[in-house]
Structure formats: structure tokens, C-alpha cells
PDB file of N, CA and C in Angstrom:
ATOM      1  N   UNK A   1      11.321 -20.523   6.747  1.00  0.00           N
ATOM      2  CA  UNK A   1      12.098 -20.033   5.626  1.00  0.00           C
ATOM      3  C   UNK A   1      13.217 -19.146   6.173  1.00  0.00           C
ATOM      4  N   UNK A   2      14.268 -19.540   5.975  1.00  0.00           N
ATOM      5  CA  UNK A   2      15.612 -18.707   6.183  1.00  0.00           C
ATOM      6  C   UNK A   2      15.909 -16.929   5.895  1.00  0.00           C
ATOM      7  N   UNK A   3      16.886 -16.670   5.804  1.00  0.00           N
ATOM      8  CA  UNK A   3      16.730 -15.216   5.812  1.00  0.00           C
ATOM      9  C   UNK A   3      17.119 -15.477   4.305  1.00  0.00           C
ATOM     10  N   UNK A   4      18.145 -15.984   3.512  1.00  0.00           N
ATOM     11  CA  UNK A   4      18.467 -16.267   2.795  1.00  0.00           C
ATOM     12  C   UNK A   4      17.765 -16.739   1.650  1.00  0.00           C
ATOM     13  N   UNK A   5      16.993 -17.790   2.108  1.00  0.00           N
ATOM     14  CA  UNK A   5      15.663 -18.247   1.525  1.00  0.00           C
ATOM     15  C   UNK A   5      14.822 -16.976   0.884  1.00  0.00           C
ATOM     16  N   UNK A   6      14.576 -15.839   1.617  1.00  0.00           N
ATOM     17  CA  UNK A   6      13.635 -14.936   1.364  1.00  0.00           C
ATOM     18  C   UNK A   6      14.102 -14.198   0.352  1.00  0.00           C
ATOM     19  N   UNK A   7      15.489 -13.524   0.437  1.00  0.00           N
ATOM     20  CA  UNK A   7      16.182 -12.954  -0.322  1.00  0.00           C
ATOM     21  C   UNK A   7      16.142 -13.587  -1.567  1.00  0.00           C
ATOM     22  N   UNK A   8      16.753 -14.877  -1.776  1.00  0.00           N
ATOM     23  CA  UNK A   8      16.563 -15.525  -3.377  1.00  0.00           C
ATOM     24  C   UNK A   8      15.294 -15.286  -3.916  1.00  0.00           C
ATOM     25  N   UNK A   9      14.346 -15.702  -3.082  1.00  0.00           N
ATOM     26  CA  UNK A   9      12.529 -15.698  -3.374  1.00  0.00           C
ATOM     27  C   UNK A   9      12.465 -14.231  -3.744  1.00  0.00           C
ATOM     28  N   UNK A  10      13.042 -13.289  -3.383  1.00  0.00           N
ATOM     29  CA  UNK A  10      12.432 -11.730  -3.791  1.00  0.00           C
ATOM     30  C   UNK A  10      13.366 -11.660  -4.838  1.00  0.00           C
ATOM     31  N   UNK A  11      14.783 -12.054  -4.795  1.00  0.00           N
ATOM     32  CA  UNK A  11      15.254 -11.499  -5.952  1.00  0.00           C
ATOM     33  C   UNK A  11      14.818 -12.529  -7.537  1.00  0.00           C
ATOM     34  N   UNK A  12      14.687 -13.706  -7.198  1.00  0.00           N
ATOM     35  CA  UNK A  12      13.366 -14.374  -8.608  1.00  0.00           C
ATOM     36  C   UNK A  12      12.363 -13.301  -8.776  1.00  0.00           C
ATOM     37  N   UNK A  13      12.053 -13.072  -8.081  1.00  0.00           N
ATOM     38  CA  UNK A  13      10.618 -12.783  -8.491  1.00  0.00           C
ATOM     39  C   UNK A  13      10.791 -11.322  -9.030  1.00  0.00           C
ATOM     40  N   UNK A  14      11.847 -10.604  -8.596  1.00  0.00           N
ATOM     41  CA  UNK A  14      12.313  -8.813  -9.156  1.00  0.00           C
ATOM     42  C   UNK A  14      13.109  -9.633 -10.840  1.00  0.00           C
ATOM     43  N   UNK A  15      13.804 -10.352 -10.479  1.00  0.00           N
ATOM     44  CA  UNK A  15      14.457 -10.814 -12.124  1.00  0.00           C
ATOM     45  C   UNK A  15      13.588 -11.222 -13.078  1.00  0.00           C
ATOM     46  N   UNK A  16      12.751 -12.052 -12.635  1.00  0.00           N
ATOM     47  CA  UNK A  16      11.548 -12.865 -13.456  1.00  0.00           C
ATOM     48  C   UNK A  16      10.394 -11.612 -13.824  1.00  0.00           C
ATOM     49  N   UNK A  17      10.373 -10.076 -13.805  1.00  0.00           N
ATOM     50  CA  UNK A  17       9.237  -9.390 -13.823  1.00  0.00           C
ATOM     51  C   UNK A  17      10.050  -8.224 -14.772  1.00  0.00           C
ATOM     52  N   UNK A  18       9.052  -7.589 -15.944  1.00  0.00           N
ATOM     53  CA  UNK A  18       9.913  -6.892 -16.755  1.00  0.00           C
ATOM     54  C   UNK A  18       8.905  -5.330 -16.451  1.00  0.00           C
ATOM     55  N   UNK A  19       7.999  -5.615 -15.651  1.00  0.00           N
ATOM     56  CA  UNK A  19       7.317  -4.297 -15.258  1.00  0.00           C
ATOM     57  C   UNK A  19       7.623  -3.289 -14.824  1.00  0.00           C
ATOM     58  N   UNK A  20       8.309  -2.248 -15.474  1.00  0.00           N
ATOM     59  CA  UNK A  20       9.192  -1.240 -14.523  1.00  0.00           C
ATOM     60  C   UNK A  20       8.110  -0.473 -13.272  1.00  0.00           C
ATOM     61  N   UNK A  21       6.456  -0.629 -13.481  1.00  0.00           N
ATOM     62  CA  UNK A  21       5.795   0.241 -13.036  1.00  0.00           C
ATOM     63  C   UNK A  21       5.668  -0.686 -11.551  1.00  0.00           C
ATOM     64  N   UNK A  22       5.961  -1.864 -11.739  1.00  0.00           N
ATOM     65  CA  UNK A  22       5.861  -2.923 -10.445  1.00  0.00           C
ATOM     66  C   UNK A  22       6.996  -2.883  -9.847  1.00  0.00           C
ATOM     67  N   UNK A  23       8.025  -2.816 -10.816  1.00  0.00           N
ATOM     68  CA  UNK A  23       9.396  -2.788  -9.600  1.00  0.00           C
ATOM     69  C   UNK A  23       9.234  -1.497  -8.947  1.00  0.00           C
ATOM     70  N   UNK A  24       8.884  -0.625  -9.640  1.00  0.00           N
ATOM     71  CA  UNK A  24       9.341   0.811  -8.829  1.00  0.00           C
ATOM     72  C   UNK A  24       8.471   1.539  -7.563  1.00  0.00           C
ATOM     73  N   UNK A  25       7.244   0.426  -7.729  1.00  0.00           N
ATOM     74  CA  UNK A  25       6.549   0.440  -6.441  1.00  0.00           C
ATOM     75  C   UNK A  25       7.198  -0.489  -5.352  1.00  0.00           C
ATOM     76  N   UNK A  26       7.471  -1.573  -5.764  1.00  0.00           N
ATOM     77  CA  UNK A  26       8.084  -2.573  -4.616  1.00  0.00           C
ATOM     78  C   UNK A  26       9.602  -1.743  -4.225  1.00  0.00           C
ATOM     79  N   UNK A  27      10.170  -1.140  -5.172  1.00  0.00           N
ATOM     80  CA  UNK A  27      11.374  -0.332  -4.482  1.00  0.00           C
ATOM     81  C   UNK A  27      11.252   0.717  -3.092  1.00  0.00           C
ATOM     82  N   UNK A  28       9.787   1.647  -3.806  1.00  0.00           N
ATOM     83  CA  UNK A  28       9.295   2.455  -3.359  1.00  0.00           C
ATOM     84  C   UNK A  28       8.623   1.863  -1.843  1.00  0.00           C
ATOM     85  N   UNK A  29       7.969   0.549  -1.523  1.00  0.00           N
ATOM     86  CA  UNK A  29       7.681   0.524  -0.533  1.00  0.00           C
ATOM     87  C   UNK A  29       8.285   0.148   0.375  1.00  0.00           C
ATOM     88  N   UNK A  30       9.723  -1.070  -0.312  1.00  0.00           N
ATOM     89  CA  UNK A  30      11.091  -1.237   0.800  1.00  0.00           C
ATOM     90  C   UNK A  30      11.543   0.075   1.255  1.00  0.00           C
ATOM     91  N   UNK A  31      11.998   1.146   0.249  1.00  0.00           N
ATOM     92  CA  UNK A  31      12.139   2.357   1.129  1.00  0.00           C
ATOM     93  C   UNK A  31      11.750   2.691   2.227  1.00  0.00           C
ATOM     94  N   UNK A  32      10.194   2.750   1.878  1.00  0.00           N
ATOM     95  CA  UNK A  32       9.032   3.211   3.203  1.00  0.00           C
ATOM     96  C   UNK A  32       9.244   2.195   4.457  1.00  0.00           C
ATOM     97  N   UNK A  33       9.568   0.671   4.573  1.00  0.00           N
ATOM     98  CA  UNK A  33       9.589  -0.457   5.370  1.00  0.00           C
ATOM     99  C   UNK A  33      10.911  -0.251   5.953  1.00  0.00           C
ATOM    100  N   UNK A  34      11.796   0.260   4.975  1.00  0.00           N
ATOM    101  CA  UNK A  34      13.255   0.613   5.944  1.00  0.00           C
ATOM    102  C   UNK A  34      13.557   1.370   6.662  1.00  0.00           C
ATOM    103  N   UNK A  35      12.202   2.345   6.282  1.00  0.00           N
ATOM    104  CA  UNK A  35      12.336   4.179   6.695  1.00  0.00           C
ATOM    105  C   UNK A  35      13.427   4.834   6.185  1.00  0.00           C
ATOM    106  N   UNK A  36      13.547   4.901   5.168  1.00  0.00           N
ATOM    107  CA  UNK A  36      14.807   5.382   4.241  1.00  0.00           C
ATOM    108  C   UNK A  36      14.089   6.448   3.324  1.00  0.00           C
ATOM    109  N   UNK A  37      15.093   8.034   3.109  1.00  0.00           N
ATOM    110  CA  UNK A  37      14.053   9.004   2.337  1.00  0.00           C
ATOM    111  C   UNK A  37      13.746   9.128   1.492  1.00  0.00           C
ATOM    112  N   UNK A  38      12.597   8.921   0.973  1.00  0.00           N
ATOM    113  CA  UNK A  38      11.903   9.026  -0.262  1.00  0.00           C
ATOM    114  C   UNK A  38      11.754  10.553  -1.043  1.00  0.00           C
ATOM    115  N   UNK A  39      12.609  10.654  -2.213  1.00  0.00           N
ATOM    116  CA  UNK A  39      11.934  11.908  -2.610  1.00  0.00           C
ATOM    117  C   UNK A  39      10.956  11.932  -3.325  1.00  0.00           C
ATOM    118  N   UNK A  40      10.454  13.801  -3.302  1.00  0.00           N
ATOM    119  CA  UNK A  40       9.470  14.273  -4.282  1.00  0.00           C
ATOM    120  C   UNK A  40       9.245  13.642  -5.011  1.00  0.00           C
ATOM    121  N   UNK A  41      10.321  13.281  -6.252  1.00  0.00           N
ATOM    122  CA  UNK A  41      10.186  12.798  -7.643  1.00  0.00           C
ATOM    123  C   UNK A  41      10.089  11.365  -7.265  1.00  0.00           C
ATOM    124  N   UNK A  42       9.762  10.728  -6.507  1.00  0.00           N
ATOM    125  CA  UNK A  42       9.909   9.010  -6.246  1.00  0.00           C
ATOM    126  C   UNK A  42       8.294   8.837  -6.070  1.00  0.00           C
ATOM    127  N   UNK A  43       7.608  10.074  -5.654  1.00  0.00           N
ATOM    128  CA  UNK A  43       6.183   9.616  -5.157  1.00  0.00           C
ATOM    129  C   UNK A  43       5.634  10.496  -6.718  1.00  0.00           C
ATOM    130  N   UNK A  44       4.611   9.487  -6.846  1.00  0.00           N
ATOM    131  CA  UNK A  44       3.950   8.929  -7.911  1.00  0.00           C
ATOM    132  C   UNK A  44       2.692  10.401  -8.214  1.00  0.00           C
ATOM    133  N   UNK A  45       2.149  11.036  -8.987  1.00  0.00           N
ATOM    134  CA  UNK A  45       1.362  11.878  -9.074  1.00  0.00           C
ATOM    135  C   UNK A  45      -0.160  11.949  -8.289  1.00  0.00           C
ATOM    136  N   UNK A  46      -0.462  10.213  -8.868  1.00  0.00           N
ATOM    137  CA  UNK A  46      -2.142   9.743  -7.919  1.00  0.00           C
ATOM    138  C   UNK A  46      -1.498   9.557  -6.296  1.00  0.00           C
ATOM    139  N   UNK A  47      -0.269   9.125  -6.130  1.00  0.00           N
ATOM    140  CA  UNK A  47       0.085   8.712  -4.464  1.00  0.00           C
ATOM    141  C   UNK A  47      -0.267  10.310  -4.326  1.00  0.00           C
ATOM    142  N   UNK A  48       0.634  11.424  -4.919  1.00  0.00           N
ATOM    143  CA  UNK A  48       0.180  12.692  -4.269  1.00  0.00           C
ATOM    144  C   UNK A  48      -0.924  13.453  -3.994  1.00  0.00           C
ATOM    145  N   UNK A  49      -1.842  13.125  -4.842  1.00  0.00           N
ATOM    146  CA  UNK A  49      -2.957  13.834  -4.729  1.00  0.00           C
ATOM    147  C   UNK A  49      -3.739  13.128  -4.099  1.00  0.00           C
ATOM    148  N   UNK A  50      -3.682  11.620  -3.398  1.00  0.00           N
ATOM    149  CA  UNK A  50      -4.236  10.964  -2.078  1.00  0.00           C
ATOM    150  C   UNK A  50      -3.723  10.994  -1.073  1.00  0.00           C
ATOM    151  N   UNK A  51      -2.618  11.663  -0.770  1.00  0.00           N
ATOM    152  CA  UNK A  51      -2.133  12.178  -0.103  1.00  0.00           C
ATOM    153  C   UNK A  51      -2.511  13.532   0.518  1.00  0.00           C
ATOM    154  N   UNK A  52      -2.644  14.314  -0.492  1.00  0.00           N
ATOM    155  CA  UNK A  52      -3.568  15.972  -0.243  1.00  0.00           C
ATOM    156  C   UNK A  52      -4.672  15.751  -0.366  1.00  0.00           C
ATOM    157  N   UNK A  53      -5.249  14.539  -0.386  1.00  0.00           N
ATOM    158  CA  UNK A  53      -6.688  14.165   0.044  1.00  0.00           C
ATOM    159  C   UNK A  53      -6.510  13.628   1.057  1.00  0.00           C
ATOM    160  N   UNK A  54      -6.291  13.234   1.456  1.00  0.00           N
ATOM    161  CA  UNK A  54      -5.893  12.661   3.160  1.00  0.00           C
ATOM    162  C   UNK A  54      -5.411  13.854   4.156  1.00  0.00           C
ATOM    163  N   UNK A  55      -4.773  14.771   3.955  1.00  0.00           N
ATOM    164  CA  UNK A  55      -4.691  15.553   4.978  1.00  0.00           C
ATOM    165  C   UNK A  55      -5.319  16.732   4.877  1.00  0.00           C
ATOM    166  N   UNK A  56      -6.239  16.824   3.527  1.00  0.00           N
ATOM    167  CA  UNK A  56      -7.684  17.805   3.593  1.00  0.00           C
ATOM    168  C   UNK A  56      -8.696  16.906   4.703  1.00  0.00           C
ATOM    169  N   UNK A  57      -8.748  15.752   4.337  1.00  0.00           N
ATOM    170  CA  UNK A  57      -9.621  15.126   5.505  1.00  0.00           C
ATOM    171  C   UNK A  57      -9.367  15.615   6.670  1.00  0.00           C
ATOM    172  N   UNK A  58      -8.461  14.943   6.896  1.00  0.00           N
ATOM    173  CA  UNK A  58      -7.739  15.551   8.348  1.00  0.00           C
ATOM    174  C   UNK A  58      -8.328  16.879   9.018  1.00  0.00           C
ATOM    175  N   UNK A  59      -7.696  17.474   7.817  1.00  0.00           N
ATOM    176  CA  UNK A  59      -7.957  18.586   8.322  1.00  0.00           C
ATOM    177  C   UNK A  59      -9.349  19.162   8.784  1.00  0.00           C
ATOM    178  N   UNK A  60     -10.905  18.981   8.461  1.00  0.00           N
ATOM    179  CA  UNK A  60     -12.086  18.456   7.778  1.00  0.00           C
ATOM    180  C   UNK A  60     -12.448  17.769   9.228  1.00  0.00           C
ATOM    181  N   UNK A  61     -11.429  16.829   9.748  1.00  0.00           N
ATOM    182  CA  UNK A  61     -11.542  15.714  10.350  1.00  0.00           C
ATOM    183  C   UNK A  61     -13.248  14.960  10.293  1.00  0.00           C
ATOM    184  N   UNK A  62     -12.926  14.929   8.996  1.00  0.00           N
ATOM    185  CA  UNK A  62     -13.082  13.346   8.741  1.00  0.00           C
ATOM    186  C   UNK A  62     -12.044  12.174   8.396  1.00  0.00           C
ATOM    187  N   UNK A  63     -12.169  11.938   9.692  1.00  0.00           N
ATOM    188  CA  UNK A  63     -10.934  10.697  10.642  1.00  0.00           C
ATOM    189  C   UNK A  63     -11.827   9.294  11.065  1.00  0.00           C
ATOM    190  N   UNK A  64     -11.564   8.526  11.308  1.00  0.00           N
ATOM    191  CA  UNK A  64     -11.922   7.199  11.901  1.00  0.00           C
ATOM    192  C   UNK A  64     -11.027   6.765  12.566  1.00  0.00           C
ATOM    193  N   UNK A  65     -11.322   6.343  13.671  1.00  0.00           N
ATOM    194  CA  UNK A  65     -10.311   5.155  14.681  1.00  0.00           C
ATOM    195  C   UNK A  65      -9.760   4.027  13.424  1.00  0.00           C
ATOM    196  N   UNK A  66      -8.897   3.369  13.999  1.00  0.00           N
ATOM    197  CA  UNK A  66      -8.308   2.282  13.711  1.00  0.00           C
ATOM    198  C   UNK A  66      -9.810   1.068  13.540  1.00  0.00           C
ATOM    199  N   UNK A  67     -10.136   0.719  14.554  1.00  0.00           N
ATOM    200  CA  UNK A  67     -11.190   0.031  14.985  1.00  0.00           C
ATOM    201  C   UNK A  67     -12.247   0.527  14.236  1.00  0.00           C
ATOM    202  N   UNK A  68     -12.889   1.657  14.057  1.00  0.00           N
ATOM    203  CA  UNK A  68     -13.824   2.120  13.618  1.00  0.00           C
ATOM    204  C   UNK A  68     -13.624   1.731  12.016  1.00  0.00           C
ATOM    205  N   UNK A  69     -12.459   2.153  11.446  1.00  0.00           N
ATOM    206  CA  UNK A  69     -12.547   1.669  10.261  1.00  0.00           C
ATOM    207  C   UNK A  69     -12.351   0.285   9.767  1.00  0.00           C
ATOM    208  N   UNK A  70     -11.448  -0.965  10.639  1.00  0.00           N
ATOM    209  CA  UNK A  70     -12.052  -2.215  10.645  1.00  0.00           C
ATOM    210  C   UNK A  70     -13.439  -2.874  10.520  1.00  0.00           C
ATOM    211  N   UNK A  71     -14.181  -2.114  11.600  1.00  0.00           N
ATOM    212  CA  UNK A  71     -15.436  -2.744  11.819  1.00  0.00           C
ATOM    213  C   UNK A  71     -16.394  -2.413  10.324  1.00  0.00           C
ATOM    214  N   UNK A  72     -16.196  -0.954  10.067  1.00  0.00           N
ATOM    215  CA  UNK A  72     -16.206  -0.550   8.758  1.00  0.00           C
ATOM    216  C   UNK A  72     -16.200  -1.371   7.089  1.00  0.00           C
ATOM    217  N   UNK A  73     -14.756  -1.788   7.181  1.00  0.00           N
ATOM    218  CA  UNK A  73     -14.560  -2.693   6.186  1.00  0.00           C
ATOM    219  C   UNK A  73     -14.894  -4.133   6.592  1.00  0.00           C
ATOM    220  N   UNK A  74     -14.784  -4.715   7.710  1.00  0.00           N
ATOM    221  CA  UNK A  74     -15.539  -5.821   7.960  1.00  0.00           C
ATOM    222  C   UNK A  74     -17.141  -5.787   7.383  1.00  0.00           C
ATOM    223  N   UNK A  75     -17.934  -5.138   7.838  1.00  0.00           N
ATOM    224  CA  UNK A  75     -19.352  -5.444   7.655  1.00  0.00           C
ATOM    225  C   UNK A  75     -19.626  -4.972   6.063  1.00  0.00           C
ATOM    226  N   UNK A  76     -18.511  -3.973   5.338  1.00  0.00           N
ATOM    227  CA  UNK A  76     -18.400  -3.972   3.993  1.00  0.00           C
ATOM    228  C   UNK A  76     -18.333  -5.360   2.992  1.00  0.00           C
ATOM    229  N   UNK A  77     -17.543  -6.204   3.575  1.00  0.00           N
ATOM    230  CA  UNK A  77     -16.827  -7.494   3.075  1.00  0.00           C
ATOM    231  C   UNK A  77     -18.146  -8.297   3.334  1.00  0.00           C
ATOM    232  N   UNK A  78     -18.479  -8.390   4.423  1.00  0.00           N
ATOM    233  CA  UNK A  78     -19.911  -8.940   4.705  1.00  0.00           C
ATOM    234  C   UNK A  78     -20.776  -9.182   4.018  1.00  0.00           C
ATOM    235  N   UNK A  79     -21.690  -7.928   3.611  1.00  0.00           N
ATOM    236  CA  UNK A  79     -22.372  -7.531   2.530  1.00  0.00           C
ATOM    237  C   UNK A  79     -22.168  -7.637   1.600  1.00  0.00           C
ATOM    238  N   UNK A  80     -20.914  -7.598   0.724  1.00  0.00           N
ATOM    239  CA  UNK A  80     -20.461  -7.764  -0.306  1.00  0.00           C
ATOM    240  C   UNK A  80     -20.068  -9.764  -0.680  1.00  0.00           C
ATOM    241  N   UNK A  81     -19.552 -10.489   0.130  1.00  0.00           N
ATOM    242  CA  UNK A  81     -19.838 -11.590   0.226  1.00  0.00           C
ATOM    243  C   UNK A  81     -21.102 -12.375   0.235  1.00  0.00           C
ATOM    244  N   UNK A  82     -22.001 -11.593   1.140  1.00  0.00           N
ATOM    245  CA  UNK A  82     -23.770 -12.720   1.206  1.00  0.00           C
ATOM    246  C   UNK A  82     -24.578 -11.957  -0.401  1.00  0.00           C
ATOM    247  N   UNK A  83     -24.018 -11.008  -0.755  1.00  0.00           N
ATOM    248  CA  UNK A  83     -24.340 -10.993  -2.180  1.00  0.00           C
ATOM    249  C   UNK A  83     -23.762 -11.487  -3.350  1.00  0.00           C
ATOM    250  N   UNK A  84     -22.939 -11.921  -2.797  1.00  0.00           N
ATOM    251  CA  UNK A  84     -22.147 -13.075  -4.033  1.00  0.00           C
ATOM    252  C   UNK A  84     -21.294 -12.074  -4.648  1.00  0.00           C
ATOM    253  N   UNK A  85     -20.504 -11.040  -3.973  1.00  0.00           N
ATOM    254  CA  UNK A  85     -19.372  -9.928  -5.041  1.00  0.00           C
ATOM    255  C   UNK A  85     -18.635 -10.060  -4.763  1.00  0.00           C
ATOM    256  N   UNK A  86     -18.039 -11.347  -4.132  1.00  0.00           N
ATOM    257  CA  UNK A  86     -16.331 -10.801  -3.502  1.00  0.00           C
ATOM    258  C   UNK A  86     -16.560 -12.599  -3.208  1.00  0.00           C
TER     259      UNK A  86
END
């Protein structure tokens, strides 16, 4: 698929959608993908307060590796699959 190609495909799919609460996340995460600055008022109330839950963890360190939390959600998916939930 072309570069061009992609562009039409995203802009259907932003024209074809009347959800302001969906566009303004997909805006919100091209920002983040461009590294372009996001303000205060752009991040969402629940993004913030998982956010200050995330760096109370931190802080707390309760942290996981990369790996650690793969293996994590792997054997989650696991379990949740041979029981028929997912």
C-alpha cells in the first residue's frame, strides 16, 4: 500500500465517523506518534488520573520488565482462552 494509499484510507475513515470522542483520540495519538506537544487541556481526565497512577507505582515501584509483563499477559490470555473467555 502506497503512502498515498494510506492517507485516503485514514482520511475515509476520519470523514465517514461522526464521533467527536473517536476523532479526538486518534488526533491525540498522531500527536503522541509525531512527538508533537500535547497540552494539559488535550489529555483527557481518566488518561490523567492513570497517569498519577502510574507514576505512584513507580514510585511504590511496583514496575515490571517489558518481558515480565508479556509473559504476564501471555499466560493471562492462556487461561482465559482454555476457559472459553476470550
Amino acid at each position: 500500500m502506497s503512502v498515498l494509499d494510506i492517507k485516503n484510507d485514514l482520511l475515509r475513515l476520519v470523514v465517514e465517523t461522526n464521533d467527536a470522542r473517536l476523532l479526538e483520540m486518534v488526533r491525540h495519538y498522531f500527536k503522541i506518534l509525531k512527538e508533537e506537544p500535547v497540552s494539559p487541556e488535550e489529555i483527557d481526565v481518566q488518561e490523567l488520573r492513570m497517569i498519577e497512577i502510574g507514576l505512584k507505582n513507580i514510585e511504590e515501584g511496583k514496575i515490571l520488565s517489558h518481558e515480565e509483563a508479556r509473559s504476564r499477559i501471555k499466560t493471562l490470555l492462556k487461561t482465559k482462552a482454555e476457559h472459553g473467555e476470550g
